[in-house]
PDB file of N, CA and C in Angstrom:
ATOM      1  N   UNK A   1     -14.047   2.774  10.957  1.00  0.00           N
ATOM      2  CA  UNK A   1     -13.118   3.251   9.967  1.00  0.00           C
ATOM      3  C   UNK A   1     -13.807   4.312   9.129  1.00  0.00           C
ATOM      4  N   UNK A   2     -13.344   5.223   8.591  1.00  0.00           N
ATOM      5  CA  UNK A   2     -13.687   6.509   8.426  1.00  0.00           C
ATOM      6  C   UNK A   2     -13.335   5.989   6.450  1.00  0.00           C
ATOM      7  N   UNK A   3     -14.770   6.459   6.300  1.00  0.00           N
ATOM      8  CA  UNK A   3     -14.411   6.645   4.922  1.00  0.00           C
ATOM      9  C   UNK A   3     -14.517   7.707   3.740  1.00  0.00           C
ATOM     10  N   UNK A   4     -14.521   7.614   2.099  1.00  0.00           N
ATOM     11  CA  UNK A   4     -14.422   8.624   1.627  1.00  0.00           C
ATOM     12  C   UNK A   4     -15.084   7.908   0.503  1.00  0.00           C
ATOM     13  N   UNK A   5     -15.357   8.686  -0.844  1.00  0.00           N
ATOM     14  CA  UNK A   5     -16.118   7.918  -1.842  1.00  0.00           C
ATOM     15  C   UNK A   5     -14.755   8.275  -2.248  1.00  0.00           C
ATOM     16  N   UNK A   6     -14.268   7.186  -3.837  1.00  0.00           N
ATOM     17  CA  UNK A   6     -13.206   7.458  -4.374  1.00  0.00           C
ATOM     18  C   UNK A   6     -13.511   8.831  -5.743  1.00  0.00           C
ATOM     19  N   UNK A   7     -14.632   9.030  -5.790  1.00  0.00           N
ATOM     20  CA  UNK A   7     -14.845  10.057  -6.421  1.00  0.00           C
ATOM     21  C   UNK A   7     -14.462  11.520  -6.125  1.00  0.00           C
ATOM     22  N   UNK A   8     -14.425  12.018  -4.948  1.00  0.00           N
ATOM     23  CA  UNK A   8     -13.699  12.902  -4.304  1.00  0.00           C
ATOM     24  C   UNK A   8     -12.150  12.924  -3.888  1.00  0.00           C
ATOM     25  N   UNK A   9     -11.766  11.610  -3.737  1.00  0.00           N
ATOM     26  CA  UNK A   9     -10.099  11.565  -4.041  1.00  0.00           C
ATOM     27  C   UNK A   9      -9.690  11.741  -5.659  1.00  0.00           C
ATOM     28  N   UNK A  10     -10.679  11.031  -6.449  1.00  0.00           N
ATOM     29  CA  UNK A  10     -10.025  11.674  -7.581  1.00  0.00           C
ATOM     30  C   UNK A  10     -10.065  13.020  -8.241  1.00  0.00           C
ATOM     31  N   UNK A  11     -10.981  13.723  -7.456  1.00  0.00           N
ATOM     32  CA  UNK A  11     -11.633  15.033  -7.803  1.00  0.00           C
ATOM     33  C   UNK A  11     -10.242  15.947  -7.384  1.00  0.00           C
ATOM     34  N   UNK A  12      -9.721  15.400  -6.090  1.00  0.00           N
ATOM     35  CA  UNK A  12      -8.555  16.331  -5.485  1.00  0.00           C
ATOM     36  C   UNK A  12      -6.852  15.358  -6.166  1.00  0.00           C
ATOM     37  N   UNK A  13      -6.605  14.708  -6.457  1.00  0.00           N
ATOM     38  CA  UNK A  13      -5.459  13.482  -6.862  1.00  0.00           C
ATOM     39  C   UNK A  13      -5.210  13.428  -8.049  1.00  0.00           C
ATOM     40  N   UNK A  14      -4.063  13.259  -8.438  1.00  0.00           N
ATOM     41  CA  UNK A  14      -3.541  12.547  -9.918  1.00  0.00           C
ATOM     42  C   UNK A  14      -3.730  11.487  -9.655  1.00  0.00           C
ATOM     43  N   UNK A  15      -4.396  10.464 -10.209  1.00  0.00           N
ATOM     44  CA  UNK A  15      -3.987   8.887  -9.734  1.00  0.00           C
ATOM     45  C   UNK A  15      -3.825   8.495 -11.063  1.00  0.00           C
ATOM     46  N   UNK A  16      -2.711   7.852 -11.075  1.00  0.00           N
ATOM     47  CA  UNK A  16      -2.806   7.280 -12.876  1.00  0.00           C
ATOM     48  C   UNK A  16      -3.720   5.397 -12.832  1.00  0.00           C
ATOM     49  N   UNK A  17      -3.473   4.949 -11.667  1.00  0.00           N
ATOM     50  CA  UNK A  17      -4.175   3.850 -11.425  1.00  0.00           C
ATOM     51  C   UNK A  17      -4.930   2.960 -10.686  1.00  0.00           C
ATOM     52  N   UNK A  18      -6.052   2.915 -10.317  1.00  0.00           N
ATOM     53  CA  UNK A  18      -6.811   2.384  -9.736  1.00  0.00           C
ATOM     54  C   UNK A  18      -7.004   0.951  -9.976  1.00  0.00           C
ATOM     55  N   UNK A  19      -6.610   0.390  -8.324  1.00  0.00           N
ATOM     56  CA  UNK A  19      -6.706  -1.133  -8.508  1.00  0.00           C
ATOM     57  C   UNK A  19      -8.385  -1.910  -7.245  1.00  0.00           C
ATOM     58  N   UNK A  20      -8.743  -2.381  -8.104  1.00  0.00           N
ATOM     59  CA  UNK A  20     -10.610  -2.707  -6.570  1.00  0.00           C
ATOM     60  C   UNK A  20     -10.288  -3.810  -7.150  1.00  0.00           C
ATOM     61  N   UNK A  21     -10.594  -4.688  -5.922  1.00  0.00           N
ATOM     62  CA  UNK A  21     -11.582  -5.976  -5.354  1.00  0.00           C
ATOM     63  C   UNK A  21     -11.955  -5.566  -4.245  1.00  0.00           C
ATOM     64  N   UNK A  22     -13.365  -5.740  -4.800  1.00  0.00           N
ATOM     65  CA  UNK A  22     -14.638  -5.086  -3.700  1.00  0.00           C
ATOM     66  C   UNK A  22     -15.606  -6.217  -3.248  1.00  0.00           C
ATOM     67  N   UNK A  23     -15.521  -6.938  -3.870  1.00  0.00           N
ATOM     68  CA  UNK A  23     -15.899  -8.014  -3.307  1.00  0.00           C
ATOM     69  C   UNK A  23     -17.608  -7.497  -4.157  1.00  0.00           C
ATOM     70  N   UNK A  24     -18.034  -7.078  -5.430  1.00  0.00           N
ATOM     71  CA  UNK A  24     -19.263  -7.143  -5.580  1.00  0.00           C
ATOM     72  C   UNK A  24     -19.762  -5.935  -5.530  1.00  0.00           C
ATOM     73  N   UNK A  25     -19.500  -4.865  -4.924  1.00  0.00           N
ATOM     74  CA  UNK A  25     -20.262  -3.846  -4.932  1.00  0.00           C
ATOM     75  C   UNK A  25     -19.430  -3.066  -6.273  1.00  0.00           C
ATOM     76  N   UNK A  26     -18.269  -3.266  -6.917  1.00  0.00           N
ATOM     77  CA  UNK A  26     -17.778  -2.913  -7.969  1.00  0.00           C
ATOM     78  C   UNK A  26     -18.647  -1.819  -8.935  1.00  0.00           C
ATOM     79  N   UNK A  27     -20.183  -2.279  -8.982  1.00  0.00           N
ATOM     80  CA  UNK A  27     -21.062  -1.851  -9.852  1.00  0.00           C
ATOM     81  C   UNK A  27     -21.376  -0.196  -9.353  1.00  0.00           C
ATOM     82  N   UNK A  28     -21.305  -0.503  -8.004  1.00  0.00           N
ATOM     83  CA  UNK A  28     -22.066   0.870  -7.695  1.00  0.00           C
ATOM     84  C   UNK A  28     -21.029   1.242  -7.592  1.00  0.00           C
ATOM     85  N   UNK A  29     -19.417   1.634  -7.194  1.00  0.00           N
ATOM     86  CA  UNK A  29     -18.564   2.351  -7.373  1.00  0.00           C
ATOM     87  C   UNK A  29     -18.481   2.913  -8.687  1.00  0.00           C
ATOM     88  N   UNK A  30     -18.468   2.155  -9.828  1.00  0.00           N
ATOM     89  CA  UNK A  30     -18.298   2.738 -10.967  1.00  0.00           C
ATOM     90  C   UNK A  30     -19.729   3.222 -11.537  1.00  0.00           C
ATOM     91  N   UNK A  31     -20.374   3.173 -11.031  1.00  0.00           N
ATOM     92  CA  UNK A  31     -21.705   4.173 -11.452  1.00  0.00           C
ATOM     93  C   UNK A  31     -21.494   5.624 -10.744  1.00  0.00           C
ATOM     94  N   UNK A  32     -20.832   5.749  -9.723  1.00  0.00           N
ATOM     95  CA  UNK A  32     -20.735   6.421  -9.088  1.00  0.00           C
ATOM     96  C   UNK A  32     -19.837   7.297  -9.629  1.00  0.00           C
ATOM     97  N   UNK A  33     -18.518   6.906  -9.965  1.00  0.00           N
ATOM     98  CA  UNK A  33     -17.909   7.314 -10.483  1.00  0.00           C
ATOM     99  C   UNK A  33     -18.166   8.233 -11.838  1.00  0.00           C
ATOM    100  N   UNK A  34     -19.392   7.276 -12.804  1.00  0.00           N
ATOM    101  CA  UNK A  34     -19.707   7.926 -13.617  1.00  0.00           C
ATOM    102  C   UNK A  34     -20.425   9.330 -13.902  1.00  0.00           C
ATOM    103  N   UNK A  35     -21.184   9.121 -12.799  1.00  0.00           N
ATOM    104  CA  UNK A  35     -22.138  10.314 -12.063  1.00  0.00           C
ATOM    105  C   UNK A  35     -21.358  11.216 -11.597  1.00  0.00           C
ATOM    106  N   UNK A  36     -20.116  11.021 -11.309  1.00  0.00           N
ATOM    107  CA  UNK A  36     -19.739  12.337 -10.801  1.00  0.00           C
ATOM    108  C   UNK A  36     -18.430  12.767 -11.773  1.00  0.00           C
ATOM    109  N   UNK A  37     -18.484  12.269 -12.500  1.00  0.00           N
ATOM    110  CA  UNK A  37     -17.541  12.489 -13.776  1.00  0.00           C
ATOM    111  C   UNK A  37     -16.216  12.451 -13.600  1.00  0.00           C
ATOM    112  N   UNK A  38     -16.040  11.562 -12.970  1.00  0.00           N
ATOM    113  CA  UNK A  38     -14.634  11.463 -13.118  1.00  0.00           C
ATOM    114  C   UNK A  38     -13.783   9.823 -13.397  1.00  0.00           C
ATOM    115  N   UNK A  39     -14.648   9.038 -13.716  1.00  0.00           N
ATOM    116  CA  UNK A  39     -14.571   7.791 -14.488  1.00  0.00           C
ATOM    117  C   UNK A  39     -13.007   7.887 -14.845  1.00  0.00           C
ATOM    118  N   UNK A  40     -12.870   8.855 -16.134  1.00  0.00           N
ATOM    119  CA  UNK A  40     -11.732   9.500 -16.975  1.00  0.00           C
ATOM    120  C   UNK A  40     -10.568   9.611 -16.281  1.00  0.00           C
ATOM    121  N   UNK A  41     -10.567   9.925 -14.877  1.00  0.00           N
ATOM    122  CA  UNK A  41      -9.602  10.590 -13.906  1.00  0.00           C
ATOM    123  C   UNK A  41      -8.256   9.939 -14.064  1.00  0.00           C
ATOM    124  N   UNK A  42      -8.153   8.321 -13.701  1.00  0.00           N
ATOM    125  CA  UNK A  42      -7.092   7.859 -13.888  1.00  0.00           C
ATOM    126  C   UNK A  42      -6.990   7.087 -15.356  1.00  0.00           C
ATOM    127  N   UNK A  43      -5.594   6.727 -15.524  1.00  0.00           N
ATOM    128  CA  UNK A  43      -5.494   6.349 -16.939  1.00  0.00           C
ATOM    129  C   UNK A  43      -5.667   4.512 -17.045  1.00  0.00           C
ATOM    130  N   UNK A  44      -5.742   3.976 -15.891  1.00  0.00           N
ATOM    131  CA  UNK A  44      -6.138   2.874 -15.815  1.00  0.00           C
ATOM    132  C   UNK A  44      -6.894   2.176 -14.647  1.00  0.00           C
ATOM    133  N   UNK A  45      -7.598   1.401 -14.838  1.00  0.00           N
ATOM    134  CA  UNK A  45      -7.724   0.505 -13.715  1.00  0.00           C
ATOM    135  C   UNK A  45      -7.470  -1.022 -13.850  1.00  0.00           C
ATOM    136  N   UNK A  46      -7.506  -1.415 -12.463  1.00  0.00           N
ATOM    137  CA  UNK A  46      -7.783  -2.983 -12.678  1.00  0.00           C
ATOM    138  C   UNK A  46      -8.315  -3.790 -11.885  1.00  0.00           C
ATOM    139  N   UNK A  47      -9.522  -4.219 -12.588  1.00  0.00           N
ATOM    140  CA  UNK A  47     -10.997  -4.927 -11.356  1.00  0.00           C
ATOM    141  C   UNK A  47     -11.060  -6.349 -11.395  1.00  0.00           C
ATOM    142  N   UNK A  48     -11.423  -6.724 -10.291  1.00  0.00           N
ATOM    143  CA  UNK A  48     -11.668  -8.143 -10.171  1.00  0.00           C
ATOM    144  C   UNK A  48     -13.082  -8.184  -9.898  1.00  0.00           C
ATOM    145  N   UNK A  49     -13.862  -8.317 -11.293  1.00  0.00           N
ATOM    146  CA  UNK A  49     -15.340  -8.111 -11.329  1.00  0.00           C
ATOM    147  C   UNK A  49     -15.719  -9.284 -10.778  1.00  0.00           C
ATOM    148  N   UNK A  50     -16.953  -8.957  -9.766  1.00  0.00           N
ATOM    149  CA  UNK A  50     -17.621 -10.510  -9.738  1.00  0.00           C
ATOM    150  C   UNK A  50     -19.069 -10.636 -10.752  1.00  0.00           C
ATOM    151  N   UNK A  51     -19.082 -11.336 -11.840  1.00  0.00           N
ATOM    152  CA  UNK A  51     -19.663 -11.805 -12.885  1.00  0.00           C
ATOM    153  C   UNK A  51     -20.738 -12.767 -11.764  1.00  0.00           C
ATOM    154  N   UNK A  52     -22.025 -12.633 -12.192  1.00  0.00           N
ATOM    155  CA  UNK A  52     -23.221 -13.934 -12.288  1.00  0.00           C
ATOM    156  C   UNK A  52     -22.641 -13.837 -10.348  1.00  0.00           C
ATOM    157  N   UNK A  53     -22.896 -12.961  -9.802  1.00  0.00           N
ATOM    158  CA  UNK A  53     -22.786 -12.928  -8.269  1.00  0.00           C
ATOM    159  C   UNK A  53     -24.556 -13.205  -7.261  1.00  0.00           C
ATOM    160  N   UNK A  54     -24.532 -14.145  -6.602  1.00  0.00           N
ATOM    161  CA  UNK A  54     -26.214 -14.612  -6.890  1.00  0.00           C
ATOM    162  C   UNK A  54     -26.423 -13.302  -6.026  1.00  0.00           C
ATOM    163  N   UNK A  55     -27.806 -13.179  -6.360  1.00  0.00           N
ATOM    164  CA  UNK A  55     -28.705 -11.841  -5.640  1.00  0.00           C
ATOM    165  C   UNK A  55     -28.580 -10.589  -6.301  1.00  0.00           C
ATOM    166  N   UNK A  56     -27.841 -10.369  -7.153  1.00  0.00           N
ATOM    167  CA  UNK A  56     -27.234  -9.284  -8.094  1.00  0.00           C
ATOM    168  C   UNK A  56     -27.987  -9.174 -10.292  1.00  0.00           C
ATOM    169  N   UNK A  57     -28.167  -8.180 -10.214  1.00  0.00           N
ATOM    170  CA  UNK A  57     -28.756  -7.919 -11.762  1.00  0.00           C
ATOM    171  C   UNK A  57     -27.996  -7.396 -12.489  1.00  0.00           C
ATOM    172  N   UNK A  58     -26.681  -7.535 -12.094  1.00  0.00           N
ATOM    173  CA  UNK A  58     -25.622  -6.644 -13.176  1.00  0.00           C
ATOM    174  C   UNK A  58     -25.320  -7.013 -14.494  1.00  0.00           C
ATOM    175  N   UNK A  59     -24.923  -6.289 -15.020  1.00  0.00           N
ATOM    176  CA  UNK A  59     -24.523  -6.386 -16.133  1.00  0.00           C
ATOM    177  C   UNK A  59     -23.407  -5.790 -16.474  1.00  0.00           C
ATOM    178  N   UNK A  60     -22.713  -7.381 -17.226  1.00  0.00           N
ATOM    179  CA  UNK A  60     -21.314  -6.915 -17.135  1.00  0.00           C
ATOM    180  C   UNK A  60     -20.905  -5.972 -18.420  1.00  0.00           C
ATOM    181  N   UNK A  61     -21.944  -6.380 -19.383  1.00  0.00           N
ATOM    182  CA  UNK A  61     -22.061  -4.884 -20.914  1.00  0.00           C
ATOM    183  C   UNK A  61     -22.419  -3.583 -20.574  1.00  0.00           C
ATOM    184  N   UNK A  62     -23.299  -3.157 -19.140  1.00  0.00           N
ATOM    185  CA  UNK A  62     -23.724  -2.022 -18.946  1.00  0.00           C
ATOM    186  C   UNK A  62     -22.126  -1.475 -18.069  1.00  0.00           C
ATOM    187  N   UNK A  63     -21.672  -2.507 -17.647  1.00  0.00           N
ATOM    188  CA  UNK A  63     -20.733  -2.072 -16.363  1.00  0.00           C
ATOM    189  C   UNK A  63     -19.140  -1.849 -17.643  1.00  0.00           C
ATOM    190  N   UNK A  64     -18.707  -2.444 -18.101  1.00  0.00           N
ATOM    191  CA  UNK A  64     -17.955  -2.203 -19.269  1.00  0.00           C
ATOM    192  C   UNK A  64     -17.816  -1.229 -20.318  1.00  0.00           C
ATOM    193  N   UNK A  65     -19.597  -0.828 -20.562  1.00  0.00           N
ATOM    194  CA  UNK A  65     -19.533   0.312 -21.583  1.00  0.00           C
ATOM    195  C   UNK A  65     -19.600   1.751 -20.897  1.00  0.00           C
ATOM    196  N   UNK A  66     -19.829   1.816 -19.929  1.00  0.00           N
ATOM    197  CA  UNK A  66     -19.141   3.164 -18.841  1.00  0.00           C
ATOM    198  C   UNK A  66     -17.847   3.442 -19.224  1.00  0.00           C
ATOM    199  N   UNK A  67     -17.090   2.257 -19.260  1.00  0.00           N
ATOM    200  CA  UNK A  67     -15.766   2.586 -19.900  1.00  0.00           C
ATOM    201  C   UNK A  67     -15.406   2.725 -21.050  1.00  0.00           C
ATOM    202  N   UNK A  68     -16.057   2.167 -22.066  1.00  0.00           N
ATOM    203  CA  UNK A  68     -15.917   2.390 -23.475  1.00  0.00           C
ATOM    204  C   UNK A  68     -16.601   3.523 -23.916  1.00  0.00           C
ATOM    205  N   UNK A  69     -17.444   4.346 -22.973  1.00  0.00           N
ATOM    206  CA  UNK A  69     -18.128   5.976 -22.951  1.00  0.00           C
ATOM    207  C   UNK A  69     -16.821   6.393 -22.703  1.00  0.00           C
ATOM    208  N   UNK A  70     -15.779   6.423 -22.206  1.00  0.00           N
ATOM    209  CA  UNK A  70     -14.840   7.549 -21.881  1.00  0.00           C
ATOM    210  C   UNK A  70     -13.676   7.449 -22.644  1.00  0.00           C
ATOM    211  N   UNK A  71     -13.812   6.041 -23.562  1.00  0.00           N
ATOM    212  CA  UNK A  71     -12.687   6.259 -23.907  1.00  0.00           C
ATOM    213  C   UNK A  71     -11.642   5.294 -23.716  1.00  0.00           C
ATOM    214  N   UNK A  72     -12.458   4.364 -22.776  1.00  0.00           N
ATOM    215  CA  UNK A  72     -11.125   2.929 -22.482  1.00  0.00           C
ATOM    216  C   UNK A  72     -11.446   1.927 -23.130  1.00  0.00           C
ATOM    217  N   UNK A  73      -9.913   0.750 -23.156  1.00  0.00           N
ATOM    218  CA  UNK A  73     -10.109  -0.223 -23.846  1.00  0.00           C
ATOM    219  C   UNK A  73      -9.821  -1.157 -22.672  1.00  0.00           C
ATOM    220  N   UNK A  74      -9.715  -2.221 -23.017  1.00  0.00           N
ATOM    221  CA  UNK A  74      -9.763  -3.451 -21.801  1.00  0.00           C
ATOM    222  C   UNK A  74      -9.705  -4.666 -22.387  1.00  0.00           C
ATOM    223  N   UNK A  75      -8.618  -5.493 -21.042  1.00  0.00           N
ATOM    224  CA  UNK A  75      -8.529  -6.760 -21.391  1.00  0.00           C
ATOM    225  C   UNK A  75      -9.218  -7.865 -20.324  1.00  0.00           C
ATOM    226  N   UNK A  76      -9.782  -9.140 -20.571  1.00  0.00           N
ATOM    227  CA  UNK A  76      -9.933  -9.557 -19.422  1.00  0.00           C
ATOM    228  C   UNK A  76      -9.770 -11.244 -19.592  1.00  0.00           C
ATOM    229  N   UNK A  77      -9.301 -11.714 -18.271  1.00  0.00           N
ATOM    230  CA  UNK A  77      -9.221 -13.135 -18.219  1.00  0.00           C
ATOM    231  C   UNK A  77      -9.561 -13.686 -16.724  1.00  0.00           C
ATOM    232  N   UNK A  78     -10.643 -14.833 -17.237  1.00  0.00           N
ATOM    233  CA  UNK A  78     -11.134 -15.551 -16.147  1.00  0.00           C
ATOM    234  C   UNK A  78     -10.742 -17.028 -16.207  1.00  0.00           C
ATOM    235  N   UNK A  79     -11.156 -17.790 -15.689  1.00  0.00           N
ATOM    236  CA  UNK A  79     -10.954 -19.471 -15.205  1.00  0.00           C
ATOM    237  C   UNK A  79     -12.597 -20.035 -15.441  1.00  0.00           C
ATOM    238  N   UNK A  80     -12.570 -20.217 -16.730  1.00  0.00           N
ATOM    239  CA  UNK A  80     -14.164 -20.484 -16.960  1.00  0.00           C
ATOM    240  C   UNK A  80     -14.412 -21.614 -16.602  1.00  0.00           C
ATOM    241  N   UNK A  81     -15.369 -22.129 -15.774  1.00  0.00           N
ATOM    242  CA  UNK A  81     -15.708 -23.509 -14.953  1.00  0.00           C
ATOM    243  C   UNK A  81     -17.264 -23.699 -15.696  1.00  0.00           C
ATOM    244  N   UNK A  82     -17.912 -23.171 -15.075  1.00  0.00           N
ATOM    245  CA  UNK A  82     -19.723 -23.782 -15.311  1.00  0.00           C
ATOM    246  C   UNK A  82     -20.572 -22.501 -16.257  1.00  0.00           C
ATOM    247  N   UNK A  83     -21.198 -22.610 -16.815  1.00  0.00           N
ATOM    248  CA  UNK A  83     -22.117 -21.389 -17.060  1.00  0.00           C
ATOM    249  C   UNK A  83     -22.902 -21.440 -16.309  1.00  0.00           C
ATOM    250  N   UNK A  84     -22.900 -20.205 -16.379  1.00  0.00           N
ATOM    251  CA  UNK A  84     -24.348 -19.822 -15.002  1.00  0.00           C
ATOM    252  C   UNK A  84     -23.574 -19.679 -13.296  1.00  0.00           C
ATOM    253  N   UNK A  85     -22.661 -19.972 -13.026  1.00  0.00           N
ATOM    254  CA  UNK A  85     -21.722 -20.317 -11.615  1.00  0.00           C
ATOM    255  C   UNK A  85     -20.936 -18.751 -11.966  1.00  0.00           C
ATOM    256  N   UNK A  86     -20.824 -18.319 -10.001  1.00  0.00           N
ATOM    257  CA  UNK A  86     -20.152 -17.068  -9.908  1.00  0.00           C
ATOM    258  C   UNK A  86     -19.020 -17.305 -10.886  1.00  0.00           C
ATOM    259  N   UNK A  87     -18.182 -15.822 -11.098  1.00  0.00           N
ATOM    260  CA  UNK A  87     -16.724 -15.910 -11.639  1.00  0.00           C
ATOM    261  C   UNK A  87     -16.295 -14.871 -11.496  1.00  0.00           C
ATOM    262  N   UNK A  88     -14.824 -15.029 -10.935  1.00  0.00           N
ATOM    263  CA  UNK A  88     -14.278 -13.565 -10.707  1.00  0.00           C
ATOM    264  C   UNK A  88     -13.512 -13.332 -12.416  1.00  0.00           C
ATOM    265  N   UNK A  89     -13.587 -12.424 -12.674  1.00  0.00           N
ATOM    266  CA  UNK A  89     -13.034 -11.948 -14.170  1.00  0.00           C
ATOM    267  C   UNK A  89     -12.002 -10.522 -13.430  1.00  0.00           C
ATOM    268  N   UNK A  90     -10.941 -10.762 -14.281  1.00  0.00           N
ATOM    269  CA  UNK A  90      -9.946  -9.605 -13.652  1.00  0.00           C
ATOM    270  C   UNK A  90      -9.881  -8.619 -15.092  1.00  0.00           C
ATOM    271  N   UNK A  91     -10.037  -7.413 -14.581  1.00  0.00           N
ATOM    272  CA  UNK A  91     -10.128  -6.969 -15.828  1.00  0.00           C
ATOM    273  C   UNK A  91      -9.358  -5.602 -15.815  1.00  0.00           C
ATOM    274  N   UNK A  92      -8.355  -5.641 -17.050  1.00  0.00           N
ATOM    275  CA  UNK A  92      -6.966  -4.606 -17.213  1.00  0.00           C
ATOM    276  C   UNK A  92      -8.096  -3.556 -18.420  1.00  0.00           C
ATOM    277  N   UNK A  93      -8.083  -2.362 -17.890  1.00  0.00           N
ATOM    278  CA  UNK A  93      -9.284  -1.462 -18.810  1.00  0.00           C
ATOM    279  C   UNK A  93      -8.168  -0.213 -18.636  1.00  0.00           C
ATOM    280  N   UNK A  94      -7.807   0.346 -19.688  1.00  0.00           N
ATOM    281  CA  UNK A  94      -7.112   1.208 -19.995  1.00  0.00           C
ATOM    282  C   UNK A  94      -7.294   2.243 -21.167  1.00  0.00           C
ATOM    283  N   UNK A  95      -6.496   3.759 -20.678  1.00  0.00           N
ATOM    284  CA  UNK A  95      -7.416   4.659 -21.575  1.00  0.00           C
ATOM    285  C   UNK A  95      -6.651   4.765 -22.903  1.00  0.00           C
ATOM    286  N   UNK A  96      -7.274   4.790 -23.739  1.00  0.00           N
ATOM    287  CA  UNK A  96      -6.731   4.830 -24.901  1.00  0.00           C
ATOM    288  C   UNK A  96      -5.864   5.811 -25.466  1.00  0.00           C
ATOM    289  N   UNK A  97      -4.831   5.405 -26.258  1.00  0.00           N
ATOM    290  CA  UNK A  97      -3.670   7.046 -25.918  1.00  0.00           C
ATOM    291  C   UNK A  97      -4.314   7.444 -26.822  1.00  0.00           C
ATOM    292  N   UNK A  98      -5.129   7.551 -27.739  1.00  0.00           N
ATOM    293  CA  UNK A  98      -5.951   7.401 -28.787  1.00  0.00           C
ATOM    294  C   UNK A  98      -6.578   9.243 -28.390  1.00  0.00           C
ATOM    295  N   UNK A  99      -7.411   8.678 -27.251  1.00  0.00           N
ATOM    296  CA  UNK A  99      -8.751   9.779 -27.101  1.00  0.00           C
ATOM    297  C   UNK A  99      -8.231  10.552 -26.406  1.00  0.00           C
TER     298      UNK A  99
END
């Protein structure tokens, strides 16, 4: 299957909304995104982050404030079970009519 980074569809696209479950790699898409500046592109997204994913160093404040650099706000709700145990968190991050 032939692919594309979504950074170059948004480079050429209006998209007003971007929806991922990536199953985890979430982090590096939106770094990616950031790097190539177009984070901003659509006016929303909505992720199904995987939080505390074992083998992984993310951070869900570094991965969040990418978005609060451009300008978005965000809501999120999970099914909190254990601390410390994976969790998918779905998260509604939207740009502020504000900025």
């Amino acid at each position: 299957v032939r692919t594309n980074k979504l950074s170059e569809h948004l480079k050429q696209n209006v998209v007003d909304l971007v929806k991922m479950d990536i199953e985890g790699a979430e982090t590096e898409v939106i770094s990616e995104l950031t790097d190539s500046n177009t984070l901003n592109k659509p006016n929303q997204y909505i992720i199904e982050y995987h939080h505390n994913l074992s083998g992984t160093k993310h951070s869900m404040a570094d991965f969040l404030r990418a978005f609060e650099n451009e300008g978005f706000s965000y809501s999120m709700k999970s099914n909190f079970v254990t601390q410390g145990k994976f969790q998918d968190i779905l998260l509604n991050i939207k740009a502020d009519s504000e900025s």
